[in-house]
Structure formats: structure tokens, C-alpha cells
N, C-alpha and C. Protein backbone atom coordinates (compact mmCIF):
# COMPACT_ATOMS: atom_id res chain seq x y z
N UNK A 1 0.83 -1.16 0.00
CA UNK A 1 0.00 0.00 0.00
C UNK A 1 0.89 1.23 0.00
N UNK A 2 0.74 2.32 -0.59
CA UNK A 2 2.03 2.90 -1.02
C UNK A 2 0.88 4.37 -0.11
N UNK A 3 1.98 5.08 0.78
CA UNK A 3 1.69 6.25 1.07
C UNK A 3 2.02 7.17 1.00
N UNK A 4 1.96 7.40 -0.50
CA UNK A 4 2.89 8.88 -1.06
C UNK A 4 1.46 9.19 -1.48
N UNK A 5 1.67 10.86 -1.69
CA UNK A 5 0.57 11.49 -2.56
C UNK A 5 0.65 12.17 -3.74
N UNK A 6 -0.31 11.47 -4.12
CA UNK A 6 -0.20 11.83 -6.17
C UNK A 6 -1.40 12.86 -5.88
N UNK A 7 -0.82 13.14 -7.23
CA UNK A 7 -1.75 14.51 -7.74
C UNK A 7 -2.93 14.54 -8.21
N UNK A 8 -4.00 14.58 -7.80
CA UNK A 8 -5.46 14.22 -8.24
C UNK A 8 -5.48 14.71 -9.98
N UNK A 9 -5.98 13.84 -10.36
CA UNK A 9 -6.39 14.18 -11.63
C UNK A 9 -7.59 14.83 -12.23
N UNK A 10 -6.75 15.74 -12.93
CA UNK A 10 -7.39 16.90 -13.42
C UNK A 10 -8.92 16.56 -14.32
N UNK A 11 -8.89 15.35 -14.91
CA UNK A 11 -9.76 15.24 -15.78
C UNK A 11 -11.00 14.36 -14.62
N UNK A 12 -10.58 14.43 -13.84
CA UNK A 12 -11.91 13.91 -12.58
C UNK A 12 -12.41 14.77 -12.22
N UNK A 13 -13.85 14.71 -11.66
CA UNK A 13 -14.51 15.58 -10.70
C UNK A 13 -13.97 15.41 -9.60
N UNK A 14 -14.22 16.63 -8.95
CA UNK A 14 -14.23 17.22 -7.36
C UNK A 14 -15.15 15.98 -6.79
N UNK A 15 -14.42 15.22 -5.26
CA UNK A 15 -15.34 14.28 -4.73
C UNK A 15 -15.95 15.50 -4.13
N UNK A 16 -17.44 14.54 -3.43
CA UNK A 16 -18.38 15.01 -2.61
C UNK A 16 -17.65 15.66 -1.67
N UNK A 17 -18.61 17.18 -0.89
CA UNK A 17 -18.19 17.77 -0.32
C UNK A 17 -18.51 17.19 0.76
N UNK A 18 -17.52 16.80 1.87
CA UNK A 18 -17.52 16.07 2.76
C UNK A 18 -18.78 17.21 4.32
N UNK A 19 -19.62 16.18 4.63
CA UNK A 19 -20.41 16.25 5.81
C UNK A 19 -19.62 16.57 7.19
N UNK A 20 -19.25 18.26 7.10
CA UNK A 20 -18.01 18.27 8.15
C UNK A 20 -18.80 18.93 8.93
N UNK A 21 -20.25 19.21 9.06
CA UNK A 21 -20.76 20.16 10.30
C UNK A 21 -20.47 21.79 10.17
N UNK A 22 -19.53 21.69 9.33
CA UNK A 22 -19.41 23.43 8.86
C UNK A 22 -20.75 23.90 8.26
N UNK A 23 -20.85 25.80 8.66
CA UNK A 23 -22.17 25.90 8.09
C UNK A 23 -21.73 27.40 8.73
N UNK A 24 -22.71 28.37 7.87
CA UNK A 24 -22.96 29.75 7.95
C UNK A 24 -23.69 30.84 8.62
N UNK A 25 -23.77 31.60 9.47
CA UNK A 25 -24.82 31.91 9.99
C UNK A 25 -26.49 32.21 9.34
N UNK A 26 -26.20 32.59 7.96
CA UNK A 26 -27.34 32.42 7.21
C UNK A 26 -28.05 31.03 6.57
N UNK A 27 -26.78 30.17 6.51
CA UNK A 27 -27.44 28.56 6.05
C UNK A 27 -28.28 28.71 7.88
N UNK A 28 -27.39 28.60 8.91
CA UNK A 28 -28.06 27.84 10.26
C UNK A 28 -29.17 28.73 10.28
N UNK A 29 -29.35 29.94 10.24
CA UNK A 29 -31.02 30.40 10.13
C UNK A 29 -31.89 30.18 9.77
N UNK A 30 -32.05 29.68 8.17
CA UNK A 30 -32.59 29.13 7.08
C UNK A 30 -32.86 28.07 7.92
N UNK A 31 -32.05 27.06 8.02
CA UNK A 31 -32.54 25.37 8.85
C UNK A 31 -32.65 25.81 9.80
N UNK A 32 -32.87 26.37 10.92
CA UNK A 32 -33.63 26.99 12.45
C UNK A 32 -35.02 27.07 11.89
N UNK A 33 -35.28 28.10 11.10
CA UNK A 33 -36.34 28.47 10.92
C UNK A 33 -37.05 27.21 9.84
N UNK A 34 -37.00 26.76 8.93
CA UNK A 34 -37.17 25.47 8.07
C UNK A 34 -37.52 24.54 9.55
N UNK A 35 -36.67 24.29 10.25
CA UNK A 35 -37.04 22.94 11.54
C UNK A 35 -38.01 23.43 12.22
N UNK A 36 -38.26 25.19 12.31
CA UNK A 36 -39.56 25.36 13.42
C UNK A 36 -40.74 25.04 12.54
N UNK A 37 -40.76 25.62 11.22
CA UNK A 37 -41.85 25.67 10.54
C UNK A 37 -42.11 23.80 10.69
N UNK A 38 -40.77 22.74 10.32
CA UNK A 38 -41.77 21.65 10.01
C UNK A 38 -42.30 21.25 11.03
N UNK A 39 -41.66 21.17 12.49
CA UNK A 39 -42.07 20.79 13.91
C UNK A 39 -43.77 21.57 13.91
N UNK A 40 -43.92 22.94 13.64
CA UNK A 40 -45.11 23.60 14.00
C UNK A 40 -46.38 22.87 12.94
N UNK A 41 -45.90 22.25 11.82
CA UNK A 41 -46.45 21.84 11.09
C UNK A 41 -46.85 20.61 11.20
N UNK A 42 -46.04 19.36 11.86
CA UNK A 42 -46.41 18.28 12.47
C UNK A 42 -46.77 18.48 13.41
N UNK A 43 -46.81 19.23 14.11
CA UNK A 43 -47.80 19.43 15.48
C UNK A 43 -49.25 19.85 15.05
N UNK A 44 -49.61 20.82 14.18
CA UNK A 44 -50.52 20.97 13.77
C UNK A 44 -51.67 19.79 12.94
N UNK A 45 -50.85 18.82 12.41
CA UNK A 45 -51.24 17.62 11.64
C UNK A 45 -51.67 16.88 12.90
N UNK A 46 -51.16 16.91 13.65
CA UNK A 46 -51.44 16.46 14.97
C UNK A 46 -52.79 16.78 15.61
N UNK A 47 -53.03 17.80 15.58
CA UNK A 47 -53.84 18.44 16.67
C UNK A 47 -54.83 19.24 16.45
N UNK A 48 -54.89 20.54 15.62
CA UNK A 48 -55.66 21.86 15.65
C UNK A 48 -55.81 21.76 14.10
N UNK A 49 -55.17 21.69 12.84
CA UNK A 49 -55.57 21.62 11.54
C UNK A 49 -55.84 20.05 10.66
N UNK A 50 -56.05 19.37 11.35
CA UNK A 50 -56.39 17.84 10.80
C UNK A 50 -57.13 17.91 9.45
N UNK A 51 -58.09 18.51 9.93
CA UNK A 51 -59.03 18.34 8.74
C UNK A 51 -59.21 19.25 7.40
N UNK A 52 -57.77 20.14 7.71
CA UNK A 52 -57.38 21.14 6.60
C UNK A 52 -56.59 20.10 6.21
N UNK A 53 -55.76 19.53 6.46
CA UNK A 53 -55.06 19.01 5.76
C UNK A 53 -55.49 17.53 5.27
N UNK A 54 -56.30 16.79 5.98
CA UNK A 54 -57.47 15.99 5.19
C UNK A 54 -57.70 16.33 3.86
N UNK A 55 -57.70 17.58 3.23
CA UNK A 55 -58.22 18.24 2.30
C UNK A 55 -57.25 17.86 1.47
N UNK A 56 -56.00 17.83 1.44
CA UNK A 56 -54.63 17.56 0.48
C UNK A 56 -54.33 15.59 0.38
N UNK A 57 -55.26 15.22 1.10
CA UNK A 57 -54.22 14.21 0.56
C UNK A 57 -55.96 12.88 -0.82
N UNK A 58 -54.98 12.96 -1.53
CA UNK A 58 -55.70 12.64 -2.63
C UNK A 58 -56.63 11.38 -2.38
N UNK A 59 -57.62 11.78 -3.67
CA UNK A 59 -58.90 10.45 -3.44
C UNK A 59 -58.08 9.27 -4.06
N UNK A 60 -56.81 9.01 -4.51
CA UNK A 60 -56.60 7.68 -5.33
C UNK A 60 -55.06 7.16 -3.79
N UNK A 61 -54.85 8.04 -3.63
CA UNK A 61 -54.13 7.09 -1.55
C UNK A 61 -55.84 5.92 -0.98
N UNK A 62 -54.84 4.71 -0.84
CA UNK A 62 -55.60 3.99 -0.69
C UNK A 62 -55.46 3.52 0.39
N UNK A 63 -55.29 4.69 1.47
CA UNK A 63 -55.14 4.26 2.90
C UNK A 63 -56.25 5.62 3.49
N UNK A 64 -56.28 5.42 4.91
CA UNK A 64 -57.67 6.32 5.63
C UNK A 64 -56.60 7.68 5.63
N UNK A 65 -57.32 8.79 4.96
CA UNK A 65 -56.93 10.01 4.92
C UNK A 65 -56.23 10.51 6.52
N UNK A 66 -57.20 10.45 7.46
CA UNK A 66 -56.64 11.06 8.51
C UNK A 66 -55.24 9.79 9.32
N UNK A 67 -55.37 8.66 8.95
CA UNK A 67 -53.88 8.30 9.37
C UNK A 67 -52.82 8.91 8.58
N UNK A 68 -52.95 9.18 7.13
CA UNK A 68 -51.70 9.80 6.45
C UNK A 68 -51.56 11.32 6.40
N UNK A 69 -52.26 11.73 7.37
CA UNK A 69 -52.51 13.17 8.14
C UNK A 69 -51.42 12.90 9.29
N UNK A 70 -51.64 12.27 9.99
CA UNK A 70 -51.27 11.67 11.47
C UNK A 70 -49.74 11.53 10.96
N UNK A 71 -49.64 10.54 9.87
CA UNK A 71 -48.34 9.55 9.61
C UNK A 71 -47.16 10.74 9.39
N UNK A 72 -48.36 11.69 8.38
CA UNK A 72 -47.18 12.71 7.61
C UNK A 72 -46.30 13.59 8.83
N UNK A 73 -47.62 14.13 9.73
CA UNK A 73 -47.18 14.85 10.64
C UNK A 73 -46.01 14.46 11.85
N UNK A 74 -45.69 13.21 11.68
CA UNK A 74 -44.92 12.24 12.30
C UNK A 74 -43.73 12.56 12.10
N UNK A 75 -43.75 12.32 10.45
CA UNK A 75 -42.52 12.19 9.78
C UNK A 75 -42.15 13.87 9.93
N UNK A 76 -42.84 14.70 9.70
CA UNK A 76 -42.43 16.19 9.38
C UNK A 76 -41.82 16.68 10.94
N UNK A 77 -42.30 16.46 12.25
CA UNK A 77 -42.11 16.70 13.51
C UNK A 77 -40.64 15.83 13.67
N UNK A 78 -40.06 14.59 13.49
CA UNK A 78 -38.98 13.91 13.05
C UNK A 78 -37.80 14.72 12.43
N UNK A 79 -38.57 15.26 10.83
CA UNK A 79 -37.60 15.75 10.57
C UNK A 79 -36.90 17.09 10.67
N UNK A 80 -37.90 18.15 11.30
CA UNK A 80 -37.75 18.99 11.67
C UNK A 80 -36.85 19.20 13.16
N UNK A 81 -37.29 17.79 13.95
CA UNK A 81 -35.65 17.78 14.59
C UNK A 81 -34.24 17.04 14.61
N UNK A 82 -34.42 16.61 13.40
CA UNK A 82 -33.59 16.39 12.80
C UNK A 82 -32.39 17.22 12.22
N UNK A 83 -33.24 18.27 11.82
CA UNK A 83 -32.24 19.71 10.75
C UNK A 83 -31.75 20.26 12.06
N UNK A 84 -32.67 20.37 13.29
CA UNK A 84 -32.08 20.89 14.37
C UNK A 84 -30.99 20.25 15.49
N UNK A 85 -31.14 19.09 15.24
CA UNK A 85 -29.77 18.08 16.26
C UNK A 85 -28.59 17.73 15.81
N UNK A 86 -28.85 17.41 14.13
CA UNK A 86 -27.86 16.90 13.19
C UNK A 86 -26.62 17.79 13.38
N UNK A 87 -25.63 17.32 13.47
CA UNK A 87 -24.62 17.82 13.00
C UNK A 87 -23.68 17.35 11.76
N UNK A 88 -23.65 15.96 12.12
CA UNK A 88 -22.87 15.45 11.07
C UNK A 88 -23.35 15.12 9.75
N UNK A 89 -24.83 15.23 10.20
CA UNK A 89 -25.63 14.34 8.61
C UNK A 89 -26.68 15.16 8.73
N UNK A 90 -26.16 16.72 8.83
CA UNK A 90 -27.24 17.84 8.55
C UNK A 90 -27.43 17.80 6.53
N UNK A 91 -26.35 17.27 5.98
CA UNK A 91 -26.49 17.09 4.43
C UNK A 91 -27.67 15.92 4.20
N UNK A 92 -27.88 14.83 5.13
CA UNK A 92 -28.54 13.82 4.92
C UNK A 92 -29.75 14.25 5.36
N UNK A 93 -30.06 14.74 6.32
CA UNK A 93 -31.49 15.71 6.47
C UNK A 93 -31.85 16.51 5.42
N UNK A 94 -31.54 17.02 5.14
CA UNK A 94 -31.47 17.96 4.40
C UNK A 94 -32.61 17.22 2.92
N UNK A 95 -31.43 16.61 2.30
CA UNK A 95 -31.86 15.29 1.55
C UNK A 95 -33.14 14.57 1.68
N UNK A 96 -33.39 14.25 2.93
CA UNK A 96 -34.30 13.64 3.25
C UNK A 96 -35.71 14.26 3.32
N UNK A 97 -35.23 15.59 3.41
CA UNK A 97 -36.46 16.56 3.96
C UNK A 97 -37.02 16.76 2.59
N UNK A 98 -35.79 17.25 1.70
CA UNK A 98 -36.58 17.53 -0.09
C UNK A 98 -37.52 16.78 -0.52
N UNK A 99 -37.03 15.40 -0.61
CA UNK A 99 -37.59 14.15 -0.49
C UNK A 99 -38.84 14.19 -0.48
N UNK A 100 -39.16 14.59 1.20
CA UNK A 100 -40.63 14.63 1.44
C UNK A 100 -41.29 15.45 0.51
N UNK A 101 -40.50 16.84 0.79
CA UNK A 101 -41.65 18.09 0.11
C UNK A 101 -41.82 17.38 -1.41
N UNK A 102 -41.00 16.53 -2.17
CA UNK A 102 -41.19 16.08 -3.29
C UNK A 102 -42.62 14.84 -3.35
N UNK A 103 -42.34 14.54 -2.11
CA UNK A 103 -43.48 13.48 -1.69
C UNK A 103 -45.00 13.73 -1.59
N UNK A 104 -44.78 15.03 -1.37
CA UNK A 104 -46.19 15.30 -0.92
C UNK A 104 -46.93 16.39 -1.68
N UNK A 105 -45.85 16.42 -2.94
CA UNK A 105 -46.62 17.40 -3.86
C UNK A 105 -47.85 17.19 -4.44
N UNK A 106 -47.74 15.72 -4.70
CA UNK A 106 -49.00 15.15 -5.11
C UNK A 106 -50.48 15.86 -4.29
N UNK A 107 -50.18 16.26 -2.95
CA UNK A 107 -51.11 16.37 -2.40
C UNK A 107 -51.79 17.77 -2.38
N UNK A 108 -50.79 18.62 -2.90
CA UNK A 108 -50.94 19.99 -3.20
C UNK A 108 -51.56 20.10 -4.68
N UNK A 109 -51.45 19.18 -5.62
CA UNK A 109 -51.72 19.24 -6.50
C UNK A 109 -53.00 19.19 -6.61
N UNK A 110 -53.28 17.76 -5.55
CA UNK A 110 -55.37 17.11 -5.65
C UNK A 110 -55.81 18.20 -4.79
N UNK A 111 -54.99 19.10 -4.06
CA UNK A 111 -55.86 20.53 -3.48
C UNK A 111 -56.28 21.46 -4.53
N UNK A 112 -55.57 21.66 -5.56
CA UNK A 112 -55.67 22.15 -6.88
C UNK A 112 -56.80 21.81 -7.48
N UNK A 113 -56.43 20.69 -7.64
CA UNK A 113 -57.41 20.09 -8.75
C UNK A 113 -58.50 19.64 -8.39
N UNK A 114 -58.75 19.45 -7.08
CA UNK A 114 -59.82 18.82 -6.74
C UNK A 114 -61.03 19.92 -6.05
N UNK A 115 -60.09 21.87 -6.32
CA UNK A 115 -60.67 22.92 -5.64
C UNK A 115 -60.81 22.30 -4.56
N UNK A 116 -60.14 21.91 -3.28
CA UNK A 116 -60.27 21.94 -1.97
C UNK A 116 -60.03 23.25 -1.08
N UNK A 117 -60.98 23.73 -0.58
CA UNK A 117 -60.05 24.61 0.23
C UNK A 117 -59.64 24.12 1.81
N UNK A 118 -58.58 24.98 2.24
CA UNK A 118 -57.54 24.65 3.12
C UNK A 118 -56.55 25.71 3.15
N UNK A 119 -56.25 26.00 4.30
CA UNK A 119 -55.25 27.23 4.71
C UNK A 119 -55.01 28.37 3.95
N UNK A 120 -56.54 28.78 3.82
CA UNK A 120 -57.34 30.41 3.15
C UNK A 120 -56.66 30.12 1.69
N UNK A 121 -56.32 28.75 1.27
CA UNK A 121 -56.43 28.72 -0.26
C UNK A 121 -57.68 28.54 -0.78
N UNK A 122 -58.86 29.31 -0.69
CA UNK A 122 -60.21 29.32 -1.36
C UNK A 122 -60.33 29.34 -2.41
N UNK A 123 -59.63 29.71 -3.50
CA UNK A 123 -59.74 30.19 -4.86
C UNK A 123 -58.49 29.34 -5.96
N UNK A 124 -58.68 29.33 -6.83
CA UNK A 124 -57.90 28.45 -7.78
C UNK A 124 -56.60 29.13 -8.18
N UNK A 125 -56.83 30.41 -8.21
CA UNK A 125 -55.75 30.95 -8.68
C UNK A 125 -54.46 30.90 -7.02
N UNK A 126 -54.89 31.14 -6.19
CA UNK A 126 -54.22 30.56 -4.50
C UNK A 126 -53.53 29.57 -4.60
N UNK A 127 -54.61 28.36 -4.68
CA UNK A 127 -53.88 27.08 -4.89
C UNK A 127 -52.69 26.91 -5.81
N UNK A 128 -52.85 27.44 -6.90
CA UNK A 128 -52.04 27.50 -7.87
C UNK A 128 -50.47 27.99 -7.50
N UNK A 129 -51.00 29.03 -6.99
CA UNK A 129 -49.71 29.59 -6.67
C UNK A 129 -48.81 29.15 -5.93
N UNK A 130 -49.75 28.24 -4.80
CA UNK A 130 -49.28 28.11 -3.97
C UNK A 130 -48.36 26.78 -4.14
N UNK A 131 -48.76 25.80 -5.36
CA UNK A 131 -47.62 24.70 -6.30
C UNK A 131 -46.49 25.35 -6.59
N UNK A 132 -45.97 26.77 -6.75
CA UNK A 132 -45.05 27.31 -7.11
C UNK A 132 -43.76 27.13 -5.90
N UNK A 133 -44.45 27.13 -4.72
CA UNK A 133 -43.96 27.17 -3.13
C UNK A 133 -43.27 25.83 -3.03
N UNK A 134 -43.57 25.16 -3.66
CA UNK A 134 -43.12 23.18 -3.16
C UNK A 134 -41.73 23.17 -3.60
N UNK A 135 -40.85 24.00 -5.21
CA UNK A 135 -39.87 23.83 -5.34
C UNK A 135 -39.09 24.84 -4.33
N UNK A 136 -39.24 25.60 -4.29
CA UNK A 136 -38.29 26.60 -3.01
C UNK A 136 -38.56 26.34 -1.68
N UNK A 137 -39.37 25.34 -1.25
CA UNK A 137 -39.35 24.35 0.27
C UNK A 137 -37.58 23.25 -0.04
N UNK A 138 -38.11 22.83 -1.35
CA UNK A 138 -36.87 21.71 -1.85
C UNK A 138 -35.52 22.51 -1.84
N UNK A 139 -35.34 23.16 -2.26
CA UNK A 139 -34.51 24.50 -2.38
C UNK A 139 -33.80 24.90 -0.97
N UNK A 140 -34.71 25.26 -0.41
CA UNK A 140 -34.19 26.09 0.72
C UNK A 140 -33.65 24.59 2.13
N UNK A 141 -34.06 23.24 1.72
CA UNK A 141 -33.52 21.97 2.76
C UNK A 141 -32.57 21.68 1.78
N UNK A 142 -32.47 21.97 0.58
CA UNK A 142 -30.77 21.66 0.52
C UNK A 142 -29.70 22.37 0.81
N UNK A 143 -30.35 23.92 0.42
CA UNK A 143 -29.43 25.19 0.52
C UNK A 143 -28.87 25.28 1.71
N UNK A 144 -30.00 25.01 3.14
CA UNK A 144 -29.57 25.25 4.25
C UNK A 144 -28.54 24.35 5.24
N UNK A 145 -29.06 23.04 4.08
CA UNK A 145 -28.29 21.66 4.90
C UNK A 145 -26.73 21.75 4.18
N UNK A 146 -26.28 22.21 2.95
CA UNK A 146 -25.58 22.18 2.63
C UNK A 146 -23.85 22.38 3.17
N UNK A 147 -23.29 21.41 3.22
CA UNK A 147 -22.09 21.58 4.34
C UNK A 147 -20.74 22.86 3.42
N UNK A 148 -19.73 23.50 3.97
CA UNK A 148 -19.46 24.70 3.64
C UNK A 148 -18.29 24.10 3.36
N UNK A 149 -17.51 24.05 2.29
CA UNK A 149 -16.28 24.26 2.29
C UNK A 149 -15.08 25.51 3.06
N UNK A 150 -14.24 24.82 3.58
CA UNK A 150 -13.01 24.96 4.05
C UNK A 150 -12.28 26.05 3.23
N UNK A 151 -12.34 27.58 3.64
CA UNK A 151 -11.31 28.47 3.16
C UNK A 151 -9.90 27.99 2.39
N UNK A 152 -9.93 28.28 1.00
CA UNK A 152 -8.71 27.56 0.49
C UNK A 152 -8.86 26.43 -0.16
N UNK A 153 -10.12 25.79 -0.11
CA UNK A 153 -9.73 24.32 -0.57
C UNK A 153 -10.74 24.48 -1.97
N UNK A 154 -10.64 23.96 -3.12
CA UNK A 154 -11.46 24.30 -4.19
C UNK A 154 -12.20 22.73 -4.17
């Protein structure tokens, strides 16, 4: 096993940026605030908006609406302290969290389409807009989880 060091080659990519817990005061805000919103949001699935959110999850889920109310809010309260404990695998949260919001677009969509209202989206043009919101949720759990390179190192 030879322990000299060669010169990375130029015609390779840059490996993955390693999960070092480094991070910015504006990334850690972004995920502070991202972990309260999902915690406040699985608590709410929980408790006080059930049946608003009953409203999002589609007629072709072939399980009882209010357990995948319950289930989601599980997972979202999870991962929301997750972005907040993680240190080392704040990139893997992160990941995981997009994931969801990718998961559950479907459900924003049958709010759309199915004119449900739910969280003063009354109107079609609301709803609509409010599909625009699902990619900059995805956006902002990678942006924030994203680990920082090391001054100097390309």
C-alpha cells in the first residue's frame, strides 16, 4: 500500500463535499427556521388543523386520509428535529427533507385540482400559486443543509 501522494487528476470531478458540520450563519437560520416551521407543522397535523389538511391528501391514496394526516405529521415533527440536532448528517437531512416536500406534492396538486379549500387557499388561482412554493421548500432543505467548504480548498 504505497503512502505517497499523487496529484489528483485533473480530468476527474471534485469528490463530494464532505459532511463536516461546517455551516454559515445564514445557512443555520434558514434550517432553524425550516425545523420550526416543520415541527409547528407536524404538530398541527397532529392536533388543531387535521381536517385542513385531510383536504390535500388525494382520493386515489388507498389508505384512511386522517392516518396519512397523522403519519405525515410524524414524519415532518422527526424531521424537523432532525435539521435541528444533526450535525454530522445535517447534508442527509437535508436530503431527506426535499424528499418529502417532493413526496407530498401530489397532495398539493389534488388541493388544486380537486378545488379543496384549506389554509385560506379558497380560490384556484391561491392554490395554484401556492404549487409554485413546493420547489423553493426543496430549495431552501438543501441550501440550508448544505455543508461549507473549508477556506482555500477548491
Amino acid at each position: 500500500m504505497s503512502t505517497t501522494n499523487t496529484p489528483a487528476d485533473p480530468a476527474r470531478s471534485d469528490p463530494p463535499v464532505p459532511d463536516t458540520g461546517r455551516t454559515t450563519p445564514a445557512r443555520t437560520l434558514a434550517r432553524s427556521l425550516l425545523a420550526g416551521a416543520m415541527i409547528f407543522a407536524g404538530l398541527s397535523h397532529l392536533f388543531w388543523a387535521r381536517d385542513s389538511f385531510r383536504a390535500q391528501v388525494p382520493d386515489w391514496v388507498p389508505l384512511d386520509a386522517d392516518g396519512v394526516v397523522m403519519a405525515s405529521g410524524g414524519v415532518e415533527i422527526s424531521l424537523g428535529a432532525m435539521l435541528l440536532l444533526a450535525k454530522q448528517d445535517r447534508a442527509r437531512a437535508g436530503r431527506l427533507l426535499a424528499l418529502f416536500f417532493v413526496a407530498v406534492f401530489p397532495g398539493n396538486l389534488a388541493q388544486y385540482t380537486g378545488r379543496r379549500d384549506a389554509f385560506g387557499l379558497d380560490t384556484d388561482r391561491k392554490r395554484l400559486i401556492r404549487l409554485f412554493f413546493q420547489p423553493v421548500l426543496v430549495l431552501w432543505a438543501l441550501w440550508s443543509t448544505h455543508p461549507v467548504r473549508r477556506p482555500g480548498r477548491s
